[in-house]
C-alpha atoms as a PDB file:
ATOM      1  CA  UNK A   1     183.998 162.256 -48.971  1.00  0.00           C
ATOM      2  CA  UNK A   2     181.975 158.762 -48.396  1.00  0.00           C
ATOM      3  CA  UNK A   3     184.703 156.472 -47.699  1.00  0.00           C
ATOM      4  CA  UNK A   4     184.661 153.252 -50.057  1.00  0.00           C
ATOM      5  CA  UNK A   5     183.346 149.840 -49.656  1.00  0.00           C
ATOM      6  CA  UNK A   6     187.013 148.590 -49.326  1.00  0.00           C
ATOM      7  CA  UNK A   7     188.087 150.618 -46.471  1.00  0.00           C
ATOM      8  CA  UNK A   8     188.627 148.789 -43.206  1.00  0.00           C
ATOM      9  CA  UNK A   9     187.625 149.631 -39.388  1.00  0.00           C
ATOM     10  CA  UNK A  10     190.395 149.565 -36.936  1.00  0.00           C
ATOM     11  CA  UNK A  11     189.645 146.306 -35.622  1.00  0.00           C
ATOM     12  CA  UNK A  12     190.570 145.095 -39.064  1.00  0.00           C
ATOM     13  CA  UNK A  13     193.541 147.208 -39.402  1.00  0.00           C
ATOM     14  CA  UNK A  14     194.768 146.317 -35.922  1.00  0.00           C
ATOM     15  CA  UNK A  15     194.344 142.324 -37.018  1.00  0.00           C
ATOM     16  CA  UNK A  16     196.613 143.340 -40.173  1.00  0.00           C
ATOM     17  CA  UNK A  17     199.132 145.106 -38.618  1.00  0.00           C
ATOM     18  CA  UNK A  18     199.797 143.760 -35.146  1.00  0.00           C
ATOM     19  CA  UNK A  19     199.501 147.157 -33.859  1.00  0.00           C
ATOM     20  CA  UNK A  20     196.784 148.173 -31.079  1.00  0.00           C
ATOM     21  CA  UNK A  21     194.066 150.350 -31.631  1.00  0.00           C
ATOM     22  CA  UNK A  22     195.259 152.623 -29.215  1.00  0.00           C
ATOM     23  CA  UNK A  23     198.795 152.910 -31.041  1.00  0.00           C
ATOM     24  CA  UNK A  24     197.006 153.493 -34.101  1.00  0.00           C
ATOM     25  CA  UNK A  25     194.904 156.301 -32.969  1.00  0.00           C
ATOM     26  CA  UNK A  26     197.891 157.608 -31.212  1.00  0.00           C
ATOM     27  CA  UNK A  27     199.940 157.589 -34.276  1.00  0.00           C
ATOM     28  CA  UNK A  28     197.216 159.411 -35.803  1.00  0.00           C
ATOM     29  CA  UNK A  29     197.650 162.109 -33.152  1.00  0.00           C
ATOM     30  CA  UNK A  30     200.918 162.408 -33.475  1.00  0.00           C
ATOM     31  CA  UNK A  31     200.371 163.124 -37.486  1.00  0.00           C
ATOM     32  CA  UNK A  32     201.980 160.105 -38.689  1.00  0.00           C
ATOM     33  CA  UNK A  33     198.876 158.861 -40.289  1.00  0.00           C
ATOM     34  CA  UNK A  34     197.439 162.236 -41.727  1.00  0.00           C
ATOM     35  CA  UNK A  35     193.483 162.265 -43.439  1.00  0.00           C
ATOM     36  CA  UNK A  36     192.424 159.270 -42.048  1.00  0.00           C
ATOM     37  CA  UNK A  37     188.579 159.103 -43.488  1.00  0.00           C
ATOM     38  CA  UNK A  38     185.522 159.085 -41.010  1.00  0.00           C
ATOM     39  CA  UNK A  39     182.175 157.220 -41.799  1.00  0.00           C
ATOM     40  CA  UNK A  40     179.372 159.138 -41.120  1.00  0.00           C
ATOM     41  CA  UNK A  41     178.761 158.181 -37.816  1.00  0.00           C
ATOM     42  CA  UNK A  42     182.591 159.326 -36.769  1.00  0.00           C
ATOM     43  CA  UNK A  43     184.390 155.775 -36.897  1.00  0.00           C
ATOM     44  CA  UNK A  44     187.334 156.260 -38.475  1.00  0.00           C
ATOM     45  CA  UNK A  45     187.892 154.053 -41.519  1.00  0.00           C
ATOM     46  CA  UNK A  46     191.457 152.939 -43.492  1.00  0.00           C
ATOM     47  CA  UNK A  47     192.355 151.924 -46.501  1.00  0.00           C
ATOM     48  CA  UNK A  48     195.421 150.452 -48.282  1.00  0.00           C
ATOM     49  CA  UNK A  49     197.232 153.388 -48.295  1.00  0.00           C
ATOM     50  CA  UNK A  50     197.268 153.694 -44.383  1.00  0.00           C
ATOM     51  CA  UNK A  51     197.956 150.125 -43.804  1.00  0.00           C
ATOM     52  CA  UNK A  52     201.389 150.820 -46.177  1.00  0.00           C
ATOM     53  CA  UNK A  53     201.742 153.942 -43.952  1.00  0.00           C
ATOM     54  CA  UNK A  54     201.136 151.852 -40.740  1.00  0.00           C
ATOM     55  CA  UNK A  55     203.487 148.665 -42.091  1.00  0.00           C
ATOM     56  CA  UNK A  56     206.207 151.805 -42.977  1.00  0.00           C
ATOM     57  CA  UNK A  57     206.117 153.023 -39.368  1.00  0.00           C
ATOM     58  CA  UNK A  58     206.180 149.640 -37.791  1.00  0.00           C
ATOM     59  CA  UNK A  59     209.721 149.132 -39.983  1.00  0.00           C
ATOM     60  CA  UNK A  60     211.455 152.274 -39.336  1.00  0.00           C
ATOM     61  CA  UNK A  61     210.504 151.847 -35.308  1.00  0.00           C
ATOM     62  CA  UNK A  62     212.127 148.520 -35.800  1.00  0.00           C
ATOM     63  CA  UNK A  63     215.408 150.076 -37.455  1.00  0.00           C
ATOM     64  CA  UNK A  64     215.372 152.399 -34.145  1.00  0.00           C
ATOM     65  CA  UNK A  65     213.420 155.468 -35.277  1.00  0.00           C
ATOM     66  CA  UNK A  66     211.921 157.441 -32.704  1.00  0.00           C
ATOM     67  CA  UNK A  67     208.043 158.645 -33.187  1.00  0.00           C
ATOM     68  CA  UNK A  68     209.959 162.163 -34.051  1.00  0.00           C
ATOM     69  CA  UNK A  69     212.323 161.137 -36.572  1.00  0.00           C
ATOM     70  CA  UNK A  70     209.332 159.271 -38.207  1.00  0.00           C
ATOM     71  CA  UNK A  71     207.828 162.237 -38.112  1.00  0.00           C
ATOM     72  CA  UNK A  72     210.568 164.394 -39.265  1.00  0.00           C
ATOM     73  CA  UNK A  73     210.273 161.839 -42.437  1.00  0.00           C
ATOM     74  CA  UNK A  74     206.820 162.383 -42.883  1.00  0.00           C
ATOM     75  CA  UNK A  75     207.677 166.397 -42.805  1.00  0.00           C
ATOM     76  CA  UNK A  76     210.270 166.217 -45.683  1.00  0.00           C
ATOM     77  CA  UNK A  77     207.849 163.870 -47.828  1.00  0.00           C
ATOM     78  CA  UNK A  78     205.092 165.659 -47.834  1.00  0.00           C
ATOM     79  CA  UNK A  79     207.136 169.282 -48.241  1.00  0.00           C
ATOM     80  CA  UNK A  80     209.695 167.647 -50.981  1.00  0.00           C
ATOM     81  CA  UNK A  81     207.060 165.594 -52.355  1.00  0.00           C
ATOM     82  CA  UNK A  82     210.073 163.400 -53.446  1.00  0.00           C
ATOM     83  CA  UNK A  83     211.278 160.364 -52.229  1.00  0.00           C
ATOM     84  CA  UNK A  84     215.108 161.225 -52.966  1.00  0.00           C
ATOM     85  CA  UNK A  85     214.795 163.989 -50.215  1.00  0.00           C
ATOM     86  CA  UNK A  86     213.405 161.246 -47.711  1.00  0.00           C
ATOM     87  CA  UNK A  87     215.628 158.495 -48.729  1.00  0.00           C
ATOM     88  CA  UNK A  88     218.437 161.386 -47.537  1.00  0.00           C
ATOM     89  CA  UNK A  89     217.273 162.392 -44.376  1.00  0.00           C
ATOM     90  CA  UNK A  90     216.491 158.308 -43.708  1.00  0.00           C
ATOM     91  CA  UNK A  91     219.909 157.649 -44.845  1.00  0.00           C
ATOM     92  CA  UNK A  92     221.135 160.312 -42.441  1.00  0.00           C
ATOM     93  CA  UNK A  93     218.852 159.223 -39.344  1.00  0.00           C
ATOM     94  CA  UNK A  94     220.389 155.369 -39.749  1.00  0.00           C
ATOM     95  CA  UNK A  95     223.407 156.392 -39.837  1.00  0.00           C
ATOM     96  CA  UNK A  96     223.412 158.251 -36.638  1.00  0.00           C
ATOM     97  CA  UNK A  97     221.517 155.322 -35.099  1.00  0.00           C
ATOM     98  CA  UNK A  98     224.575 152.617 -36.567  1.00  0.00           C
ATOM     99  CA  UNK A  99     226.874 154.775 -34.327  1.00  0.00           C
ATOM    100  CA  UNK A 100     224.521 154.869 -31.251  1.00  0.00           C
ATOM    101  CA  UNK A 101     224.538 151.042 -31.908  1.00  0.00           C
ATOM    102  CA  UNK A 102     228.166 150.540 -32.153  1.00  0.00           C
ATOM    103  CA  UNK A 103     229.033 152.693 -29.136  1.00  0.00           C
ATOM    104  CA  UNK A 104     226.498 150.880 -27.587  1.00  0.00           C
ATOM    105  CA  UNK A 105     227.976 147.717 -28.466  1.00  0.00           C
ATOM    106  CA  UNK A 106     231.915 148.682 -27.523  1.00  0.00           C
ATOM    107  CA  UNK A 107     230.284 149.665 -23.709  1.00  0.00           C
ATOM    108  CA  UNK A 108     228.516 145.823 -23.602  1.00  0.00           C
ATOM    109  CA  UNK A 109     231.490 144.208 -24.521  1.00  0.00           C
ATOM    110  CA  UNK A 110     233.580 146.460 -21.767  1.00  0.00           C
ATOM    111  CA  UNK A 111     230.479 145.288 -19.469  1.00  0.00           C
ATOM    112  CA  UNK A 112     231.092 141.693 -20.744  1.00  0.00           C
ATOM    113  CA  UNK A 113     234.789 141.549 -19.665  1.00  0.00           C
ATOM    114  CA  UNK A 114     234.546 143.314 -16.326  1.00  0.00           C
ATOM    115  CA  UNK A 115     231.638 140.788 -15.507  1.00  0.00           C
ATOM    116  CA  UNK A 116     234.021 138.059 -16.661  1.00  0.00           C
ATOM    117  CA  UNK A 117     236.760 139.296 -14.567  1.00  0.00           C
ATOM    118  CA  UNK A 118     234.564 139.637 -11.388  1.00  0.00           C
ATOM    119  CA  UNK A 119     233.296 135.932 -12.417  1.00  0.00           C
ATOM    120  CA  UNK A 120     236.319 134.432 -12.399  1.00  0.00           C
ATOM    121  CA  UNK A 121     237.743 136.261  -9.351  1.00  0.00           C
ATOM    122  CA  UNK A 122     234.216 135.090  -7.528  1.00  0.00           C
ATOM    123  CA  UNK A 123     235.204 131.634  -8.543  1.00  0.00           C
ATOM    124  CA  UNK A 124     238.605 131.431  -7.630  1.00  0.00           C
ATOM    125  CA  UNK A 125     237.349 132.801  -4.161  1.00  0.00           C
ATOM    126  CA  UNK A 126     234.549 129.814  -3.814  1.00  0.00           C
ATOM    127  CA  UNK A 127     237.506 127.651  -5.416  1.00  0.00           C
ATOM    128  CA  UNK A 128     240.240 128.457  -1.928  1.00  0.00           C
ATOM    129  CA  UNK A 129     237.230 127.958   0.379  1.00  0.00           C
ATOM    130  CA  UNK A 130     236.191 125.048  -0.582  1.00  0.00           C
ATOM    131  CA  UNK A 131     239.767 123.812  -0.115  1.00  0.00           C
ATOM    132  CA  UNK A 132     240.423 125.322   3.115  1.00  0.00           C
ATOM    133  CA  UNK A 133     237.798 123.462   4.271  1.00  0.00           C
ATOM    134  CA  UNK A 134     238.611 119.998   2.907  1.00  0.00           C
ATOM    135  CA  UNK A 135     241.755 120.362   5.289  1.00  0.00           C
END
């Protein structure tokens, strides 16, 4: 199939998105971007379809999706066809990742206080030198 007149090269897509050329190609790879069209000379060629696809991966990597669970996602939409099934499985994945993030938090704010604790002990150290000296 020719691609159309409104398809963009991946210099153009990479301007849109953010996202380097080589991230796109090796999203491509991975499947995340399936039938991406080919001029005739090879260059692959987007259109507004991919750059929604691109924009959707960018998201869910910013909500803490790994390259698999994206893919995963990509699985159950195009065997399900339906976006309730993939709204599920999304719901599912974020959930698990609000737990990492909480656990993740509670061992910080542990981190927090035992730095805190060795601060202030530092400083009450520094604190009794400096007025054993000025005797």
């Amino acid at each position: 199939m020719a691609p159309s007149s409104d398809m963009l090269g991946i210099g153009a897509v990479c301007k849109a998105t953010g996202l380097s050329a080589r991230t796109v190609r090796y999203w491509e790879e991975l499947g995340l971007l399936p039938d991406v069209r080919r001029r005739e000379a090879g260059r692959r060629v987007y259109g507004s379809d991919d750059l929604e696809r691109l924009r959707f991966i960018q998201r869910l990597k910013a909500l803490g999706l790994s390259l698999s669970e994206i893919g995963d996602l990509n699985a159950v939409y195009a065997i399900e066809g339906s976006t309730a099934a993939m709204l599920s499985r999304l719901a599912e994945l974020l959930d698990r990742h609000t737990a990492d993030l909480d656990e993740r938090i509670r061992e910080l704010g542990s981190l927090r206080d035992e730095i805190q604790k060795y601060r202030d002990h530092v400083g009450a150290r520094r604190d009794a030198l400096a007025e054993e000296s000025s005797r």
